[in-house]
N, C-alpha and C. Protein backbone atom coordinates (compact mmCIF):
# COMPACT_ATOMS: atom_id res chain seq x y z
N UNK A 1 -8.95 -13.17 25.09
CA UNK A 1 -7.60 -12.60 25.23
C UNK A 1 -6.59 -13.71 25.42
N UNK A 2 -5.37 -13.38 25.10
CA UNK A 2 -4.26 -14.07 25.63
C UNK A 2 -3.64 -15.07 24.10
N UNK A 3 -2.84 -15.99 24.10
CA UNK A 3 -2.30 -16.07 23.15
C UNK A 3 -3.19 -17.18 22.35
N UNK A 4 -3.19 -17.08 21.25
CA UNK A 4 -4.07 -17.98 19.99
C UNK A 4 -3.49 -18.40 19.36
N UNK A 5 -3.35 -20.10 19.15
CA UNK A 5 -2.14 -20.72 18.14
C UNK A 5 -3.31 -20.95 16.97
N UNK A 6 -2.57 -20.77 15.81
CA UNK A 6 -3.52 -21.85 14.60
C UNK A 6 -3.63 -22.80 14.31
N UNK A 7 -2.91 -23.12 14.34
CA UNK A 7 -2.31 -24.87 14.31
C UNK A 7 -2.29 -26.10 15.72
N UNK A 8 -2.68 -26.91 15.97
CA UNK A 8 -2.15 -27.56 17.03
C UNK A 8 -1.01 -28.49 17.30
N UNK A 9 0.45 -27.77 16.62
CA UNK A 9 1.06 -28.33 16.71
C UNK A 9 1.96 -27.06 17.19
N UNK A 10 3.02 -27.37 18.23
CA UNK A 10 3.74 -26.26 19.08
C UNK A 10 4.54 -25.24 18.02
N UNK A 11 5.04 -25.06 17.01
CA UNK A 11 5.45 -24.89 16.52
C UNK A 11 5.02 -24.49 14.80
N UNK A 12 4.46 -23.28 14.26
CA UNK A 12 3.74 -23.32 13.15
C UNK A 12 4.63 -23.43 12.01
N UNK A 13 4.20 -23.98 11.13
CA UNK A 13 5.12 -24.22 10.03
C UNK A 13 5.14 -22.64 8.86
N UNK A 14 5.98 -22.29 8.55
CA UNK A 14 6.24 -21.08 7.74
C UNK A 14 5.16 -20.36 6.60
N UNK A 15 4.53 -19.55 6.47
CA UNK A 15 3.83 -19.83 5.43
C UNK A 15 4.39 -19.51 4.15
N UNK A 16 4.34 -20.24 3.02
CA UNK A 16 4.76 -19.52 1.87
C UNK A 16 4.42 -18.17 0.99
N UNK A 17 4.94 -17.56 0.82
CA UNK A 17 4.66 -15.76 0.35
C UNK A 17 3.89 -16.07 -1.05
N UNK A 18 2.57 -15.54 -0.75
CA UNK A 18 1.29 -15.80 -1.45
C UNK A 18 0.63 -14.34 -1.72
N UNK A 19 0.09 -13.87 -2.72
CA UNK A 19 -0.79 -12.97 -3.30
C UNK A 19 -2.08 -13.46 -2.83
N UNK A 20 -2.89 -12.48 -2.07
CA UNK A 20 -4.09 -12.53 -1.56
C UNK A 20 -5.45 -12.67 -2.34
N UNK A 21 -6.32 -12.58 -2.32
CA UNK A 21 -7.41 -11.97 -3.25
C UNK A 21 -8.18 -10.96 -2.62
N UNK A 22 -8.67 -10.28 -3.38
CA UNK A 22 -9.41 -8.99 -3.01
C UNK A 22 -10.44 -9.25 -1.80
N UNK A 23 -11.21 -10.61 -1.65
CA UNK A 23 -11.33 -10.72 -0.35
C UNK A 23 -10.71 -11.17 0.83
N UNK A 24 -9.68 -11.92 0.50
CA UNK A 24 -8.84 -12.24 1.74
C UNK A 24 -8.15 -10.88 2.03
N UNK A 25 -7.73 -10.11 1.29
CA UNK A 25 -7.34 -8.80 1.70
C UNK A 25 -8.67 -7.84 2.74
N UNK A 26 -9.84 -7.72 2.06
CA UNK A 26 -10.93 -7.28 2.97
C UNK A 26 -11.02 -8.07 4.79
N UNK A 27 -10.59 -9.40 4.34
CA UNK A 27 -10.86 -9.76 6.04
C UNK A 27 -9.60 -9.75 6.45
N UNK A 28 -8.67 -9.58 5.99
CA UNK A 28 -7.33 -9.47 6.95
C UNK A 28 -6.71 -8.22 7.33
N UNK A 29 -7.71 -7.09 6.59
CA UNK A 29 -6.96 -5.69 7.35
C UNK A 29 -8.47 -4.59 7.69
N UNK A 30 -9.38 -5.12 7.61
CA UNK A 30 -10.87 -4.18 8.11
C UNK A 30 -10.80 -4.50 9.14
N UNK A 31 -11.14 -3.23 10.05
CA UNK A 31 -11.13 -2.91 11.23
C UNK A 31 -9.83 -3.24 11.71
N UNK A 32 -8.70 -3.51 11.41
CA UNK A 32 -6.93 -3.85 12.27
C UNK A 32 -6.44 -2.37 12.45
N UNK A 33 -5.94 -2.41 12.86
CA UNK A 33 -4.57 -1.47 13.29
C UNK A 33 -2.95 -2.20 12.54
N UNK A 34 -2.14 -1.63 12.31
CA UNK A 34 -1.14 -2.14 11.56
C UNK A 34 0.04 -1.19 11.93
N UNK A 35 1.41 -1.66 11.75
CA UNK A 35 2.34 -0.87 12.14
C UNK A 35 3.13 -0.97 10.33
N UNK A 36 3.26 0.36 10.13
CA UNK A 36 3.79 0.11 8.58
C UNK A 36 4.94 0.81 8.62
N UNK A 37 5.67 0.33 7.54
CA UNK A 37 7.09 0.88 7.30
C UNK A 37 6.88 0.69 5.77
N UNK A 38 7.13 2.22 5.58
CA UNK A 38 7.60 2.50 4.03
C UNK A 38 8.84 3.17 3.97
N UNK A 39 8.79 3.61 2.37
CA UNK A 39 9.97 4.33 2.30
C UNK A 39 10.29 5.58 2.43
N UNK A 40 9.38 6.24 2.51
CA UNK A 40 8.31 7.48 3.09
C UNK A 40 8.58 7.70 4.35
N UNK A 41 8.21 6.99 4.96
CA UNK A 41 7.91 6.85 6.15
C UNK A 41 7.38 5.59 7.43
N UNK A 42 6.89 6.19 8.45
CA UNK A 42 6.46 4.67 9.45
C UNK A 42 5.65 4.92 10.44
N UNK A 43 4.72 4.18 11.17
CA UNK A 43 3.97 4.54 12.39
C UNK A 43 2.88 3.40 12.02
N UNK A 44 1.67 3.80 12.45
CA UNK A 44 0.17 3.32 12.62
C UNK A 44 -0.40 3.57 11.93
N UNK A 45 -1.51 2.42 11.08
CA UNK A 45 -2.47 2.66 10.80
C UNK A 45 -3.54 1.85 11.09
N UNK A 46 -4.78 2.28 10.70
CA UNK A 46 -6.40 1.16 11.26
C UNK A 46 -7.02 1.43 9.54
N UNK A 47 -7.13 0.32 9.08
CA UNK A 47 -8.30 0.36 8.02
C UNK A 47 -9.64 0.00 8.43
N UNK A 48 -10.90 0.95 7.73
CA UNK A 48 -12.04 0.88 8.34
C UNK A 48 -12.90 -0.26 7.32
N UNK A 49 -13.05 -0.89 7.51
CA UNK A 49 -14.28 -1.82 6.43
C UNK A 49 -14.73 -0.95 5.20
N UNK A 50 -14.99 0.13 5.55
CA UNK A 50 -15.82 1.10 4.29
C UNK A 50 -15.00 1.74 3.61
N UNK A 51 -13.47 1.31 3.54
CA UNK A 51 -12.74 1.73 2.38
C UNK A 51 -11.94 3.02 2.43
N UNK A 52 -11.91 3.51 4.15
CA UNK A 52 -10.88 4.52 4.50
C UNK A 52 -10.19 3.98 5.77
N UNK A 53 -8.84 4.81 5.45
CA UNK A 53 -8.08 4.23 6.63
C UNK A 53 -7.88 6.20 7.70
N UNK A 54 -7.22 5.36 8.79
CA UNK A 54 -6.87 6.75 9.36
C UNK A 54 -4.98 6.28 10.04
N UNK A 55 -3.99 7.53 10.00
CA UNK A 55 -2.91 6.70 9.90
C UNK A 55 -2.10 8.35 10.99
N UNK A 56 -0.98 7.53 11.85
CA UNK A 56 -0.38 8.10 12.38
C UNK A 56 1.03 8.17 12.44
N UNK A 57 1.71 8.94 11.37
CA UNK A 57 3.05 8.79 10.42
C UNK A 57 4.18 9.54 11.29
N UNK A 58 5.24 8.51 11.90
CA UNK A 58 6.12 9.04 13.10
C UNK A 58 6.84 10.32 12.53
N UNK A 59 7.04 10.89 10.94
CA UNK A 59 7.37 12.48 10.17
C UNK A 59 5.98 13.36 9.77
N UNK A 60 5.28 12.99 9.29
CA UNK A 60 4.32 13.72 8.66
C UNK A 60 3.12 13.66 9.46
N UNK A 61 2.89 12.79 10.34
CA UNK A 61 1.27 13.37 11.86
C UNK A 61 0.97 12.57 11.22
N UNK A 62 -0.42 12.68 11.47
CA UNK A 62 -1.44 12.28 11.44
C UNK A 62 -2.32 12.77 9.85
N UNK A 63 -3.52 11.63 9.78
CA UNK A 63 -3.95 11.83 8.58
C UNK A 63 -5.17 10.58 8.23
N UNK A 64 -5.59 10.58 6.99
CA UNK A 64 -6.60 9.94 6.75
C UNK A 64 -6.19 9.62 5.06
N UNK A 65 -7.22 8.60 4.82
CA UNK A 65 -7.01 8.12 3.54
C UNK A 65 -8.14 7.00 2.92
N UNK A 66 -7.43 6.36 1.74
CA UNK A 66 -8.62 5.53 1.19
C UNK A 66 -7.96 4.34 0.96
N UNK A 67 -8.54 3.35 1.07
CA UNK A 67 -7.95 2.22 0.02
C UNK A 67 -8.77 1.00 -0.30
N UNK A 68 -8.34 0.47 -1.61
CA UNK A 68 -9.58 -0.58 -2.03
C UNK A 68 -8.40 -1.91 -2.15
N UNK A 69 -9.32 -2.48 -2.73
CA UNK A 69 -8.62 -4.42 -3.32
C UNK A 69 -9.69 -4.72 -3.80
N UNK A 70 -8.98 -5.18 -5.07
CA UNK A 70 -10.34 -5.61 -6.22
C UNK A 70 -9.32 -6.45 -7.10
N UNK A 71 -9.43 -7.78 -7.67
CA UNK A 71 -8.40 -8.95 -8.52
C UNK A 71 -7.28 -8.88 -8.07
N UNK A 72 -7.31 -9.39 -6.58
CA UNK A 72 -5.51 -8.57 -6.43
C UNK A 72 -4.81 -8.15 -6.05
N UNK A 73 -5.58 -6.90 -6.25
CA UNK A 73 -4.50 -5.96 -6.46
C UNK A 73 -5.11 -4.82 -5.03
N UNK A 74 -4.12 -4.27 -4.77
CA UNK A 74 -4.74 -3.37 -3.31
C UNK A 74 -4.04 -2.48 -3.55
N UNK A 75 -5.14 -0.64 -3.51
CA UNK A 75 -4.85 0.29 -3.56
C UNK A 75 -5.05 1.26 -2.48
N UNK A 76 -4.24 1.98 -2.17
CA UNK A 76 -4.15 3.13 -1.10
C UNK A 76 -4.07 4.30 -1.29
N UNK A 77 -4.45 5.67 -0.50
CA UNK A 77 -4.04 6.88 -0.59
C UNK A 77 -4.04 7.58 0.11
N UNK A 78 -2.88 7.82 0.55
CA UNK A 78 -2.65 8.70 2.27
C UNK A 78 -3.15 10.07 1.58
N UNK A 79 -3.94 10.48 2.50
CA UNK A 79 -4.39 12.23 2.08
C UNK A 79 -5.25 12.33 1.27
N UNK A 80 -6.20 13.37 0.93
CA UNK A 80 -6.93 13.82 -0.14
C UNK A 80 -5.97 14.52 -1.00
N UNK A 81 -6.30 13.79 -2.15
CA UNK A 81 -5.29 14.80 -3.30
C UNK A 81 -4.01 13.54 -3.37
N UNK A 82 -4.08 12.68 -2.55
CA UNK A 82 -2.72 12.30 -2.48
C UNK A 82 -2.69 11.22 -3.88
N UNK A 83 -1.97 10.37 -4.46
CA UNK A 83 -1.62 10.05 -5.33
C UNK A 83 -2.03 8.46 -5.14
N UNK A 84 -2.71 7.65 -5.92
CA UNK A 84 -3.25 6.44 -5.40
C UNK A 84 -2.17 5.63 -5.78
N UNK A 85 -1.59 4.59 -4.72
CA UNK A 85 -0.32 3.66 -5.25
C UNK A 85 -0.73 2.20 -5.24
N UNK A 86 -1.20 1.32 -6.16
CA UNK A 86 -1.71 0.02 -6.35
C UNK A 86 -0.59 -0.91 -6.69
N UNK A 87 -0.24 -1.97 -6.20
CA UNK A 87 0.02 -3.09 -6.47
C UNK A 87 -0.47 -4.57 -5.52
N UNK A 88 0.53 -5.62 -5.63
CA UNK A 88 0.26 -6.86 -5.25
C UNK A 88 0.08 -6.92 -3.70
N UNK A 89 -1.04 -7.13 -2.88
CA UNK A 89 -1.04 -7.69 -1.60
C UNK A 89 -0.03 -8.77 -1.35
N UNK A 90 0.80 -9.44 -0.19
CA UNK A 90 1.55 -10.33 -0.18
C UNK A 90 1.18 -10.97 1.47
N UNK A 91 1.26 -12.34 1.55
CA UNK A 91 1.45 -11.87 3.04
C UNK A 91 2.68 -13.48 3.28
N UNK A 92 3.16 -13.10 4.36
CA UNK A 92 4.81 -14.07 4.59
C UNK A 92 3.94 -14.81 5.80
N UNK A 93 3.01 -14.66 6.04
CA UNK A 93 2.71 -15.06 7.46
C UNK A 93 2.83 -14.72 8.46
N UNK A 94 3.85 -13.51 9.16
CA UNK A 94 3.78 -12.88 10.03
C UNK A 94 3.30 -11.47 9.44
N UNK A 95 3.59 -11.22 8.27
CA UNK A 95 3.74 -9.38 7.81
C UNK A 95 2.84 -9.48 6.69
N UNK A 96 2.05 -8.61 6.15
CA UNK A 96 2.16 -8.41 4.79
C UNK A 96 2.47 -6.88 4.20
N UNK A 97 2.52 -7.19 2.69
CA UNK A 97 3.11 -6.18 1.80
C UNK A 97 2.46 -5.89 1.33
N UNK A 98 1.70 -4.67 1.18
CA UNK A 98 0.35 -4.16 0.80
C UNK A 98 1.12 -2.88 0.10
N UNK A 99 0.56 -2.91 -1.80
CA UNK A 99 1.77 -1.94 -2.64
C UNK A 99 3.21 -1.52 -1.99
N UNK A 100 3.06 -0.66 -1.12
CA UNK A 100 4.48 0.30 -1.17
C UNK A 100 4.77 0.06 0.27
N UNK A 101 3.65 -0.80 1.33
CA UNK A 101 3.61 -0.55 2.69
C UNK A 101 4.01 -2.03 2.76
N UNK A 102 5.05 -2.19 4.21
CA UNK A 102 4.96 -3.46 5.11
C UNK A 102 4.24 -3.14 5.90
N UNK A 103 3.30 -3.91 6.12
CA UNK A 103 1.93 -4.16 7.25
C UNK A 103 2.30 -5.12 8.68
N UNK A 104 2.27 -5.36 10.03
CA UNK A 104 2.23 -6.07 10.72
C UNK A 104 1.46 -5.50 11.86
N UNK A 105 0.55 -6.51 11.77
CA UNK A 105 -0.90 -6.57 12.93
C UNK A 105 -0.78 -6.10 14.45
N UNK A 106 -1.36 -5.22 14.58
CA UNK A 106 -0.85 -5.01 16.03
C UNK A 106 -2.10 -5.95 16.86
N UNK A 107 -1.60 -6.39 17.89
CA UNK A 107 -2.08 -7.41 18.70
C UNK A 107 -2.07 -6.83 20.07
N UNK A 108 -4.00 -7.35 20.48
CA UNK A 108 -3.88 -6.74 22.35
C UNK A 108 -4.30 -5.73 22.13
């Protein structure tokens, strides 16, 4: 517990906004919790390793879903039935942009 620098220098240097790969996407959001903001909507979610998430949307409740990353590219789908939305993983270094969602890690 408690705070974790990456770097050993006081101060981390910025990272540049980079497209992930289908496995750096697998280890940077299995098993997390995430606070997302779309255009849709906003709240919580946790992706599970096995390719479903479960999500708690501050308009629409609560809910469940799927999502993959394969060359790339990372796909999601809030709901059964719901409509799968794929594009570019991104990450700025504090946030990433996962298709239609801003992602940031909840910590603690």
């Amino acid at each position: 517990e408690g705070v974790r620098f990456n770097s050993s220098s006081a101060k981390p240097e910025p990272e540049p906004i980079r497209n992930l790969t289908a496995a750096e996407i697998q280890s940077a959001i299995a098993g997390k919790t995430f606070q997302y903001t779309r255009s849709d909507g906003n709240g919580f979610i946790t992706y599970q390793p096995d390719g479903t998430f479960a999500f708690q949307d501050d308009v629409k409740g609560s809910g469940t879903g799927t999502w993959s990353a394969s060359g790339g590219q990372f796909c999601e789908a809030f709901g059964s039935g719901a409509a799968t939305e794929c594009g570019e993983f991104k990450t700025t270094g504090d946030a990433y942009f996962a298709a239609k969602s801003r992602l940031v890690e909840m910590k603690g």
